[in-house]
C-alpha atoms as a PDB file:
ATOM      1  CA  UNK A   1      -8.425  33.849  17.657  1.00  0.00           C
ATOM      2  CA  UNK A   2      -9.460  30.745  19.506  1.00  0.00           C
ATOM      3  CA  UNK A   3     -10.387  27.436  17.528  1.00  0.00           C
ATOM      4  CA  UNK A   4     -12.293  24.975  18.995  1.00  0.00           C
ATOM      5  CA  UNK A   5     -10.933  21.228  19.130  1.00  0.00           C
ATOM      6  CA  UNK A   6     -13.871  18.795  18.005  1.00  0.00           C
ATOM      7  CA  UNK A   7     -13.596  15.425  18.985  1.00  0.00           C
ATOM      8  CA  UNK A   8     -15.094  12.825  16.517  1.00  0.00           C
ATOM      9  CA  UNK A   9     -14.878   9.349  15.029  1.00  0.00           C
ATOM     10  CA  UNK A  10     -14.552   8.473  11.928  1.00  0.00           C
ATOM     11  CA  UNK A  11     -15.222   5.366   9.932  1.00  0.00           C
ATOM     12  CA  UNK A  12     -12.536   3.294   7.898  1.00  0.00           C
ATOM     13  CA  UNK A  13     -13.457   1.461   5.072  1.00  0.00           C
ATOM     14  CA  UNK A  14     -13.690  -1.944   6.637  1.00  0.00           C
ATOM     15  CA  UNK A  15     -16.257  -0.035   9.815  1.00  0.00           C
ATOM     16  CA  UNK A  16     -13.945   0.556  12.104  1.00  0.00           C
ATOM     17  CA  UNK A  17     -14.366   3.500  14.087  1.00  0.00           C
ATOM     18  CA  UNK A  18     -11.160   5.535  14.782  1.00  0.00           C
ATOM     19  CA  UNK A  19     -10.818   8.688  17.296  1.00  0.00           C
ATOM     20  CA  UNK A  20      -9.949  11.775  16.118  1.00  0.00           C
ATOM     21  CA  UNK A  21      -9.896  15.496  16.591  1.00  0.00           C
ATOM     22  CA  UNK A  22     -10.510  18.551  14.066  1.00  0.00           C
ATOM     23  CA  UNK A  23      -9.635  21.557  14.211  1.00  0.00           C
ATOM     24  CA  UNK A  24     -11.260  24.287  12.012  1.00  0.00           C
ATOM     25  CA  UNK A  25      -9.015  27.095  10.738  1.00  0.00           C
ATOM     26  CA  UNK A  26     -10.729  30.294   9.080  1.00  0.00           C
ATOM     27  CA  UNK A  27      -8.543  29.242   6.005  1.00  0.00           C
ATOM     28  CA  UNK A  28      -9.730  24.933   6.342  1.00  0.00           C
ATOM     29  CA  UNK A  29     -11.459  24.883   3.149  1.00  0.00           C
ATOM     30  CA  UNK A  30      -8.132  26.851   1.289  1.00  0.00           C
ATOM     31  CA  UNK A  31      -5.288  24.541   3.466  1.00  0.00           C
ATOM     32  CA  UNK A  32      -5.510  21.614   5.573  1.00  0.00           C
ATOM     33  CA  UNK A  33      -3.176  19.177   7.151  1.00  0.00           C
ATOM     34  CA  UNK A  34      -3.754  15.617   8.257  1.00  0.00           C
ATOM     35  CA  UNK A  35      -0.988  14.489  10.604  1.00  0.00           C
ATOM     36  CA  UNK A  36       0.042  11.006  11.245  1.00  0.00           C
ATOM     37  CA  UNK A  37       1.687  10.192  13.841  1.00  0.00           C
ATOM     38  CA  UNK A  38       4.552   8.424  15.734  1.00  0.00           C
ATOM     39  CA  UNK A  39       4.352   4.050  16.816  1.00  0.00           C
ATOM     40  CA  UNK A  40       2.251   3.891  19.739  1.00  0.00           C
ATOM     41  CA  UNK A  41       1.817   7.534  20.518  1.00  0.00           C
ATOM     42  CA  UNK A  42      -1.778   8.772  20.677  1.00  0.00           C
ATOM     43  CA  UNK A  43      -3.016  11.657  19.181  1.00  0.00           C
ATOM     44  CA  UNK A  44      -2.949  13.854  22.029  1.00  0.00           C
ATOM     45  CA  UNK A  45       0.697  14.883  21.958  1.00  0.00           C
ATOM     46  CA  UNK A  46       0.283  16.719  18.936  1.00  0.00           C
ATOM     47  CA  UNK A  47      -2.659  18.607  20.314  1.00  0.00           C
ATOM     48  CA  UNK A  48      -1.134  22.498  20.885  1.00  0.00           C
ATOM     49  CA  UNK A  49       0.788  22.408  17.890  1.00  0.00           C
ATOM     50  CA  UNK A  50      -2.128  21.293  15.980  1.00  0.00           C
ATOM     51  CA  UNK A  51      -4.303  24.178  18.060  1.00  0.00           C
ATOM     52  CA  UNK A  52      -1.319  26.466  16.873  1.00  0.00           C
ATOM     53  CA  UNK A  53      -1.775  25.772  13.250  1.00  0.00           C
ATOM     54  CA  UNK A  54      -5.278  26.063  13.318  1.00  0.00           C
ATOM     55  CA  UNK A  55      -5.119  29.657  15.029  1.00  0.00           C
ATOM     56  CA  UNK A  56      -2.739  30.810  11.682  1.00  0.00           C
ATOM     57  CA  UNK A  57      -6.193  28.912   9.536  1.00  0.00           C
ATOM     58  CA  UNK A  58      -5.193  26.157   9.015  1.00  0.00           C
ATOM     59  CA  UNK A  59      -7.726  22.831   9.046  1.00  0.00           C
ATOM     60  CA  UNK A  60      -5.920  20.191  11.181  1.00  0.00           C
ATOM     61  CA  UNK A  61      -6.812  16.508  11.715  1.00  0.00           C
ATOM     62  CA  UNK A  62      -5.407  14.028  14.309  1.00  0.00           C
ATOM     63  CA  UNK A  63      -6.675  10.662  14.736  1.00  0.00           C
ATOM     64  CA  UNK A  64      -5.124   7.447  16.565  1.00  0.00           C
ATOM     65  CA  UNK A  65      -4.398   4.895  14.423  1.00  0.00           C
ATOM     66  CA  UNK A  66      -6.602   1.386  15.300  1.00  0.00           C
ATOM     67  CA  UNK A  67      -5.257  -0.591  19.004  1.00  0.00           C
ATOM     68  CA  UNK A  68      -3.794   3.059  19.761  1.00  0.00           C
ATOM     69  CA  UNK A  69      -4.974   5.455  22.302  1.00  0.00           C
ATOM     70  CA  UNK A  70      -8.643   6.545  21.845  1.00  0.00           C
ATOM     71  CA  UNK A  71      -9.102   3.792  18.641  1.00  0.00           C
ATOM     72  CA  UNK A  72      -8.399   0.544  20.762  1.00  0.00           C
ATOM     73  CA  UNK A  73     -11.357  -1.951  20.362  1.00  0.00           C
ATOM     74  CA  UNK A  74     -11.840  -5.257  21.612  1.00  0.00           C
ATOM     75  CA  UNK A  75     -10.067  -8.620  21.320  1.00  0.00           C
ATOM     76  CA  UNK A  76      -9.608  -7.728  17.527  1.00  0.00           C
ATOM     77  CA  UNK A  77      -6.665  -5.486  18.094  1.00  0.00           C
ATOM     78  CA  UNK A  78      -4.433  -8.181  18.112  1.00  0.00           C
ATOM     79  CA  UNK A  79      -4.880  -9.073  14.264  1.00  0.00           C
ATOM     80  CA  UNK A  80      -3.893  -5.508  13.788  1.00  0.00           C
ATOM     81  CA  UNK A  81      -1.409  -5.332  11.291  1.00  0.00           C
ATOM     82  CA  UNK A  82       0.217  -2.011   9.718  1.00  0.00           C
ATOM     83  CA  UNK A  83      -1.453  -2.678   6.172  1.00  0.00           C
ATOM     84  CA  UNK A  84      -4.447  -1.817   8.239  1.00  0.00           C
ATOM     85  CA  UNK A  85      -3.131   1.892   9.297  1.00  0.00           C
ATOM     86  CA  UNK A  86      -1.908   1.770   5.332  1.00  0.00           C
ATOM     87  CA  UNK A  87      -4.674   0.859   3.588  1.00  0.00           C
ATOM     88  CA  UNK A  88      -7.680   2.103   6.062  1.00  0.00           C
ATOM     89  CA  UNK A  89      -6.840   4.235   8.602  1.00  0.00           C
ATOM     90  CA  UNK A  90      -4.971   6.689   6.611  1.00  0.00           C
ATOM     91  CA  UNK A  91      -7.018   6.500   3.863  1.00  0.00           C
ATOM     92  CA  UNK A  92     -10.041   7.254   6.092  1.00  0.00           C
ATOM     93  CA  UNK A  93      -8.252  10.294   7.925  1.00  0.00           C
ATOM     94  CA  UNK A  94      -8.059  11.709   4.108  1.00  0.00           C
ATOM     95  CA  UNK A  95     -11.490  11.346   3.534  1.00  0.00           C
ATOM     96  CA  UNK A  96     -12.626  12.869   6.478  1.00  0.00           C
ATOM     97  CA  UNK A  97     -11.147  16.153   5.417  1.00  0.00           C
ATOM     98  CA  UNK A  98     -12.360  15.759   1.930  1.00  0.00           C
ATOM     99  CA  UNK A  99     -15.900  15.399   3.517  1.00  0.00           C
ATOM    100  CA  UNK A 100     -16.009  18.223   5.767  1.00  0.00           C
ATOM    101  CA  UNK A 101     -14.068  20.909   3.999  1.00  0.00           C
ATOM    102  CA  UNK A 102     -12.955  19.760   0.343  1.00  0.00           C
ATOM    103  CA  UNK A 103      -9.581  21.885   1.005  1.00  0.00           C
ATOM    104  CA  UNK A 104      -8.027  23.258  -2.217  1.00  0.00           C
ATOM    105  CA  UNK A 105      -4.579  22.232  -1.091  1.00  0.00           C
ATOM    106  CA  UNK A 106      -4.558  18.613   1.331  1.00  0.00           C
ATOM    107  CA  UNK A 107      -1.222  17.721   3.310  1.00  0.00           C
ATOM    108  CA  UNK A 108       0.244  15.711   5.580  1.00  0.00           C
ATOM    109  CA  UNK A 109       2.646  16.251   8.672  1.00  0.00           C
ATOM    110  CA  UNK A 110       3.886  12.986   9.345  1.00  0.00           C
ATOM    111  CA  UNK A 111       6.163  12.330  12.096  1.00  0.00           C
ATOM    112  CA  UNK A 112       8.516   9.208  12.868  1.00  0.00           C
ATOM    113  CA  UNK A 113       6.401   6.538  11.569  1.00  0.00           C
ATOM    114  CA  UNK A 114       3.872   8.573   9.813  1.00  0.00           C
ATOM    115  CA  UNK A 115       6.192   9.194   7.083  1.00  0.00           C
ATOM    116  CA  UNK A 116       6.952   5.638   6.306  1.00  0.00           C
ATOM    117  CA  UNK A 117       3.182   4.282   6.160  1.00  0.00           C
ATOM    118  CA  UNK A 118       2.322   7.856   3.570  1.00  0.00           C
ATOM    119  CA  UNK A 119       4.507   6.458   1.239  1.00  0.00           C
ATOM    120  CA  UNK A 120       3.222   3.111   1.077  1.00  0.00           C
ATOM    121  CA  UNK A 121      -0.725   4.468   1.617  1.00  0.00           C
ATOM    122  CA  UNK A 122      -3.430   5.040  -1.273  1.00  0.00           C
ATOM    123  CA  UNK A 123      -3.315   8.682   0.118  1.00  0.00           C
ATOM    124  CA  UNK A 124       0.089   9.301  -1.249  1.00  0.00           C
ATOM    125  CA  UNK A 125      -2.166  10.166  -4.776  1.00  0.00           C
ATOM    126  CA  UNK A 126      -4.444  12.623  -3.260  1.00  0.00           C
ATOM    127  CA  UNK A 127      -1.905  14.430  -1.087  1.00  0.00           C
ATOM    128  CA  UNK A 128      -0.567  17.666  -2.487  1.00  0.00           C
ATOM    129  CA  UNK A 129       2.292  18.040  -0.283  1.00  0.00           C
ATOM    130  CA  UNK A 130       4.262  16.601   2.677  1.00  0.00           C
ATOM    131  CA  UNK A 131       6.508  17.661   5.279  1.00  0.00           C
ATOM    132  CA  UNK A 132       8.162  15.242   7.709  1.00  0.00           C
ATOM    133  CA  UNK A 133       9.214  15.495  11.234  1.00  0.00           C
ATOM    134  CA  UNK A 134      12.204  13.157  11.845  1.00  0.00           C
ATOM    135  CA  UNK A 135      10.488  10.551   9.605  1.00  0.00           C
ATOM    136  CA  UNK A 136      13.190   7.667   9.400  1.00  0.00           C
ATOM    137  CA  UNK A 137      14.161   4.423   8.498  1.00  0.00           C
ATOM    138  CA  UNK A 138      14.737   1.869  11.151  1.00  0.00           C
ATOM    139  CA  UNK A 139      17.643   0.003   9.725  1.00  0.00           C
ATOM    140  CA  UNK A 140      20.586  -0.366  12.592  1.00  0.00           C
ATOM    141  CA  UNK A 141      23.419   0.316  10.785  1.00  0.00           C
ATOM    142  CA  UNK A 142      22.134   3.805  10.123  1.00  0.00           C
ATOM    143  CA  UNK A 143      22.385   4.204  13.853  1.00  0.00           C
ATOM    144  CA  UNK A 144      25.287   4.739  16.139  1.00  0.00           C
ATOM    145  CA  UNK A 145      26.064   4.682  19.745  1.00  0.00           C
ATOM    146  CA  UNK A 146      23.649   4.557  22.379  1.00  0.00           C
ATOM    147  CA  UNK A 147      21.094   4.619  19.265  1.00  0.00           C
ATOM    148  CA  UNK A 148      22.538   1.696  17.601  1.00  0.00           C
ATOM    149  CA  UNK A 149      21.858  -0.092  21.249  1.00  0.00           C
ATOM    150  CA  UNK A 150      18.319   1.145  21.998  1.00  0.00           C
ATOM    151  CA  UNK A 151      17.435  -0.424  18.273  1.00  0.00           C
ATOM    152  CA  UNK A 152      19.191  -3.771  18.293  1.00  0.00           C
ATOM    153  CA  UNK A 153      17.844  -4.321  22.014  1.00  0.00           C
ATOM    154  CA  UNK A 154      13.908  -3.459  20.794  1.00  0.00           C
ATOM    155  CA  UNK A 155      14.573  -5.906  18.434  1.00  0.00           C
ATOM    156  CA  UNK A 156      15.213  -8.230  20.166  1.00  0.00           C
ATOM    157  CA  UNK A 157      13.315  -7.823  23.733  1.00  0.00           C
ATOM    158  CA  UNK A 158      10.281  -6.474  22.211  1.00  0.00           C
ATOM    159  CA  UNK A 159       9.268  -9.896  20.261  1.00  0.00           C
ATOM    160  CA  UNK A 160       9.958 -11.601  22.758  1.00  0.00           C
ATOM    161  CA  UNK A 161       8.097  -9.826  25.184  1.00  0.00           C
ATOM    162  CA  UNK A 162       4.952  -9.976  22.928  1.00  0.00           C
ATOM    163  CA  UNK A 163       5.191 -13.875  22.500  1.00  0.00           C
ATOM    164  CA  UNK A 164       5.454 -14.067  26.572  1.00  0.00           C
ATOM    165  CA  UNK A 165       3.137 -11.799  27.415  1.00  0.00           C
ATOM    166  CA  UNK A 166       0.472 -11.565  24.363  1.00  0.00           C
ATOM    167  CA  UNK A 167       1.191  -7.864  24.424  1.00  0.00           C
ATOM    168  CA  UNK A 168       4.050  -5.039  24.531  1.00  0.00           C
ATOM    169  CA  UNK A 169       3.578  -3.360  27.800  1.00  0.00           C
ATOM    170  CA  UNK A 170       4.063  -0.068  28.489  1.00  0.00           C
ATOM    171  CA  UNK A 171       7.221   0.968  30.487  1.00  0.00           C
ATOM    172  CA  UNK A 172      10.226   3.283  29.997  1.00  0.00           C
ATOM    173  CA  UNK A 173      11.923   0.495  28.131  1.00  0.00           C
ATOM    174  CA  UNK A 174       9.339  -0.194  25.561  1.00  0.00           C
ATOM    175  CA  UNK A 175       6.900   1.838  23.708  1.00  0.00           C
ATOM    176  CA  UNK A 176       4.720   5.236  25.395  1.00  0.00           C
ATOM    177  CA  UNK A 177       1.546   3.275  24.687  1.00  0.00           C
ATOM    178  CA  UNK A 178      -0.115  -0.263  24.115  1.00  0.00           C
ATOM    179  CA  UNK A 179       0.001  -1.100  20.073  1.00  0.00           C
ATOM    180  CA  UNK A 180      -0.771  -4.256  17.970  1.00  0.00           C
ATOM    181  CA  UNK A 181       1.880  -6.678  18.616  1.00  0.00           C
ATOM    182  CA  UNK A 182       1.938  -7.567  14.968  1.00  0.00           C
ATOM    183  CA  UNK A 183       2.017  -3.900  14.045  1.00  0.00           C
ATOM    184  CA  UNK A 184       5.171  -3.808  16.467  1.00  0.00           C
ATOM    185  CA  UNK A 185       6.673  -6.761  14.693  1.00  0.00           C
ATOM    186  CA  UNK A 186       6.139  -5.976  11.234  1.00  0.00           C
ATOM    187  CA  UNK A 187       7.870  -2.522  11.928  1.00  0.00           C
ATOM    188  CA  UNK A 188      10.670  -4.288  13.442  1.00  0.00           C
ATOM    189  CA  UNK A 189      10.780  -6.604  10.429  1.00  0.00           C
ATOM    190  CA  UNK A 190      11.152  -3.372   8.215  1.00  0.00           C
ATOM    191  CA  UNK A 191      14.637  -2.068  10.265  1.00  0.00           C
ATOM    192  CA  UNK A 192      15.795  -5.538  10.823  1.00  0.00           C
ATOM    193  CA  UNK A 193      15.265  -6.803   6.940  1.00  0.00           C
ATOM    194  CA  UNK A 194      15.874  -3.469   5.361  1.00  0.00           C
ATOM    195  CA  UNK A 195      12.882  -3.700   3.432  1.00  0.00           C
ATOM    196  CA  UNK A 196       9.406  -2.267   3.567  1.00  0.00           C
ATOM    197  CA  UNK A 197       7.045  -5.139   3.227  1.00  0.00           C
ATOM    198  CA  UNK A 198       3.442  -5.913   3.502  1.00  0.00           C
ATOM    199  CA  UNK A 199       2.329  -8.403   6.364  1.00  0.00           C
ATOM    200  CA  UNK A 200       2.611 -11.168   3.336  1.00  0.00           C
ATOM    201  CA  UNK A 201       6.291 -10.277   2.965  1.00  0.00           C
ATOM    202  CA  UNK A 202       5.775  -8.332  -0.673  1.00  0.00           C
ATOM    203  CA  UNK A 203       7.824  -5.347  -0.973  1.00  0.00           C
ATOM    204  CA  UNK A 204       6.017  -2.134  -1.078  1.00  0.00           C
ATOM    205  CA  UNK A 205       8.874   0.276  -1.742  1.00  0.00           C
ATOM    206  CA  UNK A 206       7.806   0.881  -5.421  1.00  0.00           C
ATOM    207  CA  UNK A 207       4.905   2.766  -4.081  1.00  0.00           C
ATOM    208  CA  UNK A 208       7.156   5.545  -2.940  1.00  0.00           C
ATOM    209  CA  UNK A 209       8.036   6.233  -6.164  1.00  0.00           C
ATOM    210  CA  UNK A 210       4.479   7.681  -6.603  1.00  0.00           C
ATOM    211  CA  UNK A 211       4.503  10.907  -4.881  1.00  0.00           C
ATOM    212  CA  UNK A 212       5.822  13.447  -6.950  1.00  0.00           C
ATOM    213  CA  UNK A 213       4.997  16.546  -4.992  1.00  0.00           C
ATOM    214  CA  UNK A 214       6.979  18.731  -2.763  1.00  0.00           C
ATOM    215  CA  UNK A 215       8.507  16.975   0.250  1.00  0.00           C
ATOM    216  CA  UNK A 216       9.852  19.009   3.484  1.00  0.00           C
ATOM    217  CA  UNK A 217      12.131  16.506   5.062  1.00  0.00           C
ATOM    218  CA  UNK A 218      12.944  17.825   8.615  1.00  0.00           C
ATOM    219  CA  UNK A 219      16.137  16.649  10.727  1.00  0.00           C
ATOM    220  CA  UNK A 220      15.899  16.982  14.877  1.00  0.00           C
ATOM    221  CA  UNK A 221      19.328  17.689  15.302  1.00  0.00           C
ATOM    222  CA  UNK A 222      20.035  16.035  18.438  1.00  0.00           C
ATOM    223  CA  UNK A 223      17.171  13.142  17.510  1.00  0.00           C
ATOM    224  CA  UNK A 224      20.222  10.772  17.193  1.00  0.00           C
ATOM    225  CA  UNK A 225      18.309   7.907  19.342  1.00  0.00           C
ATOM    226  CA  UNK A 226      15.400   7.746  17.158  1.00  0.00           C
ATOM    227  CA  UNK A 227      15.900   9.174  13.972  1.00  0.00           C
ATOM    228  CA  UNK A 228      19.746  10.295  13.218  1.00  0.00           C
ATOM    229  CA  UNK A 229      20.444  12.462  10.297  1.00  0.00           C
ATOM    230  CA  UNK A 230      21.404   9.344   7.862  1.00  0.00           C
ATOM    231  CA  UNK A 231      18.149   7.468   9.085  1.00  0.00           C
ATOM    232  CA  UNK A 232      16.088  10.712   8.066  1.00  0.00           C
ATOM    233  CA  UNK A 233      18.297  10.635   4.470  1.00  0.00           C
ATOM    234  CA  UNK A 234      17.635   7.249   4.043  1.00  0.00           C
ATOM    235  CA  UNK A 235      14.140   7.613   3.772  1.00  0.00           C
ATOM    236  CA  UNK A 236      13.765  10.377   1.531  1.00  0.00           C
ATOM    237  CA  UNK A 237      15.787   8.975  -1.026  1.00  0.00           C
ATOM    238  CA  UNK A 238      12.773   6.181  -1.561  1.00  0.00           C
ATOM    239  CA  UNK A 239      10.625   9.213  -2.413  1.00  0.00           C
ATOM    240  CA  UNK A 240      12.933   9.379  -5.684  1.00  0.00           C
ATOM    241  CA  UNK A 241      10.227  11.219  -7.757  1.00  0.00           C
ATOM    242  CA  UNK A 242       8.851  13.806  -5.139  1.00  0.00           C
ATOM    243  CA  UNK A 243      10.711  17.401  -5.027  1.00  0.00           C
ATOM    244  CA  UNK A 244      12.632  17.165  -1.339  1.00  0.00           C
ATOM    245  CA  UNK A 245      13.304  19.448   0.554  1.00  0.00           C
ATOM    246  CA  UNK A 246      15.979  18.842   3.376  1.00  0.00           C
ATOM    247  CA  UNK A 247      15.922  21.056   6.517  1.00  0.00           C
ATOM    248  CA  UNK A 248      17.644  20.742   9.870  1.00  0.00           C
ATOM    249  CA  UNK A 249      16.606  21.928  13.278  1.00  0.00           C
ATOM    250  CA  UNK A 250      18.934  22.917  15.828  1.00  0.00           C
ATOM    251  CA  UNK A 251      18.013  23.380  19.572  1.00  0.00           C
ATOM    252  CA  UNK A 252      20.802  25.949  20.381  1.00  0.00           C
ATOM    253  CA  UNK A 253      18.744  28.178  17.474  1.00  0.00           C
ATOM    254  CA  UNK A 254      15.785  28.627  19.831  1.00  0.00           C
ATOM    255  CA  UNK A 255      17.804  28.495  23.139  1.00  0.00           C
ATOM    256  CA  UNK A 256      16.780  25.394  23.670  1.00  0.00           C
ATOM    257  CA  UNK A 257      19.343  22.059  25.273  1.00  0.00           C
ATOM    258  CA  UNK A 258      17.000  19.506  23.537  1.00  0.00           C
ATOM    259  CA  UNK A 259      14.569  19.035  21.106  1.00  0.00           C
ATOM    260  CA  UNK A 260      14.580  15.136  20.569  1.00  0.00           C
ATOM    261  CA  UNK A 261      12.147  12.846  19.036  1.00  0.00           C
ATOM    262  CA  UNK A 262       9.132  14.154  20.643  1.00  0.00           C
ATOM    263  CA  UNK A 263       9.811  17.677  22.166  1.00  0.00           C
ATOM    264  CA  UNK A 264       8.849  19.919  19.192  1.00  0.00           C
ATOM    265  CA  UNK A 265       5.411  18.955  19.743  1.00  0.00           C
ATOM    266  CA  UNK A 266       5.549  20.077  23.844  1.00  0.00           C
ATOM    267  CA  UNK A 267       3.688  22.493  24.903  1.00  0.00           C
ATOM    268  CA  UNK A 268       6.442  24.331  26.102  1.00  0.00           C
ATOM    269  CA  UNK A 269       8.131  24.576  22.472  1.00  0.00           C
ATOM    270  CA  UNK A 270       8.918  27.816  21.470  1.00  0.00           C
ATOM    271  CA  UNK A 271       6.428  29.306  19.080  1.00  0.00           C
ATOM    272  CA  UNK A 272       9.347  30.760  17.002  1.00  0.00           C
ATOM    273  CA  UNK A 273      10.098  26.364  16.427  1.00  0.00           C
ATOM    274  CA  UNK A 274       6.403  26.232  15.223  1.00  0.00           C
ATOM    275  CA  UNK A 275       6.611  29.350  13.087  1.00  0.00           C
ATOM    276  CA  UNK A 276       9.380  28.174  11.398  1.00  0.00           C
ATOM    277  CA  UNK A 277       7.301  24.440  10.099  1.00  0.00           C
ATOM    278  CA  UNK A 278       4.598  26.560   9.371  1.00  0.00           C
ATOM    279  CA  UNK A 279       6.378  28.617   7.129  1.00  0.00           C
ATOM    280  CA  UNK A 280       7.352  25.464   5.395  1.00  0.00           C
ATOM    281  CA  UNK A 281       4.378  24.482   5.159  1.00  0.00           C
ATOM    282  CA  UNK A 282       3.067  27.484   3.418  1.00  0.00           C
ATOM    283  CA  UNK A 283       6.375  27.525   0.922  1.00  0.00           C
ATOM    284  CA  UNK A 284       5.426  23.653  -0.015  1.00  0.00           C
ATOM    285  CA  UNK A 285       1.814  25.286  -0.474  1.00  0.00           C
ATOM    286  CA  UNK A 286       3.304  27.953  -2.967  1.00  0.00           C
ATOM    287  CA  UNK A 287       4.737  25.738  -4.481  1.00  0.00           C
ATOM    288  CA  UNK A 288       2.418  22.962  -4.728  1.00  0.00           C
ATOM    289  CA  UNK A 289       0.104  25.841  -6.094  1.00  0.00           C
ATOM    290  CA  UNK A 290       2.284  27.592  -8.722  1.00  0.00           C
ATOM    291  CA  UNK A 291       3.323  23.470  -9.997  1.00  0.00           C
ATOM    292  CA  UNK A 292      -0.439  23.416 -10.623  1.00  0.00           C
ATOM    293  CA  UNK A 293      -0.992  26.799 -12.598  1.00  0.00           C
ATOM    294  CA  UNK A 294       2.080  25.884 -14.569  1.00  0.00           C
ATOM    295  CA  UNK A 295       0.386  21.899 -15.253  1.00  0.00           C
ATOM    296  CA  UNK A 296      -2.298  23.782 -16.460  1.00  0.00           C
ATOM    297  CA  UNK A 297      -1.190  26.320 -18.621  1.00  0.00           C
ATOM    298  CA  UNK A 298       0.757  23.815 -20.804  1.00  0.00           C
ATOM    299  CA  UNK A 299      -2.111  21.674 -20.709  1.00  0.00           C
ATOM    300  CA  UNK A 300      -4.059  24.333 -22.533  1.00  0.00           C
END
C-alpha cells in the first residue's frame, strides 16, 4: 500500500515556521513516530525509511530543525542556538502529531543528535517511548583512532572557521549542510566540556532523568567515527530512570561491508535492516502499552 508524503510547515511556539513532511499510516492515530534528526542533515535523508514505516501504519513526521535544510530563514539564523531546537522546534514537531492524529502511543526515532536534544526537550514528558539510532555523546576520550582525530580537529577548525567566515561551510571536511554557527558551537562545547549545557552555561543533564519509559538504544557497529559503542553507552546511562534497551547492528548480518553513521537510512538498505527497528519499535510499543494497563490497574 502506497502512502502519500505531505509536505507542510508547522509553527513553533515563538512563529517560526519549520518544514516538515507527514506521512499517514492506516494505523497513525494507534502509533506514530516523530524523528529527529542528525547536526546539519535535512530531513530528506530519512525520507524511504520513513515511507517504509508508514507502509507497515505507522504515522511518521520529519521536520528540519530552524537554519537547516527546508527551515532556513533570513539573517536571524545566526542567533540560532540549540535551546531553540530544545525548547521549540521539538516541542512543535510533538504537537503537530497531537493535532492531526492524537496517536494513542507517540515516539521518537532520534538519530545522532536527536537523542541528545529529547532528553533535554519538554517532549521527553509526552513521549511514550524512544529508540535511538547511534545517538552519542561527543566527548573525545570516548573516541579512538581515526575517530578520536576527526573530533579533536572539528573542534578545533570548525570555530574557527565560523569566526572567519560568519558561517560553517559545507565541504567534505565539515558538516553535510549549512547550520547555526552557535548551534555548531554549543554542540562542540557539550563534547569538549563534557557537560550538556544550555546556551547560558546551566547544566541540563538532570532533565534526563525524566524519561522513564522504554528506551531502544541502537549501536552501528562499524559507526566508530561518529558514534563508537562507548559514545552510544555513555549516553544512555544519563537516561538513568528510563527502561534501556541496548541493541547492536552488524553489517556482515545483512551482507552488507558498511552501515556507518548514515547508511541505515539509504535507500539501498536492506529492508530486512528496517524490519528489524521496526520490530523494536513495536516491542517498546508492547511494552509501553502493557506498563500502562498495569499503572492502571493498581491505580484502581
Amino acid at each position: 500500500m502506497e502512502v502519500t508524503r505531505e509536505k507542510i510547515s508547522i509553527a513553533a511556539a515563538d512563529g517560526r515556521q519549520l518544514s516538515a513532511r507527514w506521512w499517514q499510516g492506516a494505523e497513525a492515530s494507534e502509533r506514530s513516530i516523530v524523528c529527529l534528526s542528525a547536526l546539519a542533515a535535512p530531513q530528506e535523508y530519512l525520507n524511504f525509511f520513513a515511507a517504509y514505516l508508514a507502509k507497515a501504519g505507522w504515522g511518521v513526521l520529519t521536520f528540519d530543525y530552524r537554519s537547516v535544510g527546508s527551515s532556513r530563514g533570513d539573517g536571524t539564523d545566526s542567533t540560532v542556538t540549540l535551546d531553540d531546537w530544545v525548547n521549540l522546534d521539538l516541542p512543535a514537531a510533538v504537537a503537530e502529531v497531537r493535532r492531526r492524529v492524537n496517536s494513542k502511543f507517540l515516539a521518537v526515532v532520534g538519530h545522532s543528535i536527536g537523542g541528545q536534544l529529547f532528553g533535554q526537550s519538554p517532549i521527553r514528558s509526552e513521549i511514550d517511548a524512544a529508540l535511538f539510532l547511534s545517538v552519542q555523546r561527543g566527548i573525545p576520550r570516548l573516541y579512538h583512532g581515526a575517530g578520536r582525530l576527526r573530533i579533536e580537529y572539528a573542534y578545533v577548525v570548525f570555530p574557527l572557521l565560523i569566526n572567519i567566515l560568519g558561517r560553517l561551510p559545507i565541504s567534505a571536511w565539515t558538516l553535510p549542510d549549512t547550520c547555526s554557527g552557535k548551534a555548531i558551537k554549543q554542540w562542540i562545547r557539550w563534547g569538549r566540556n563534557g557537560v550538556y549545557a544550555d546556551a547560558k552555561g546551566n547544566s541540563v543533564e538532570h532533565h534526563f532523568l525524566d524519561f522513564k519509559g522504554p528506551l531502544t538504544a541502537v549501536t552501528i557497529a562499524d559507526d566508530d567515527d561518529y558514534a563508537p559503542a562507548e559514545s552510544v553507552e555513555a549516553l544512555t546511562r544519563l537516561f538513568a530512570n528510563a527502561d534501556v534497551r541496548r541493541e547492536t547492528l552488524r553489517p556482515q548480518d545483512f551482507g552488507l561491508d558498511s552501515i556507518g553513521h548514515f547508511g541505515f537510512f539509504h535507500r539501498r538498505a536492506p529492508r530486512e535492516l528496517w524490519e528489524r527497528v521496526e520490530n523494536w519499535l513495536h516491542d517498546i510499543q508492547s511494552q509501553s502499552t502493557e506498563e500502562n494497563h498495569a499503572d492502571s490497574r493498581s491505580f484502581l
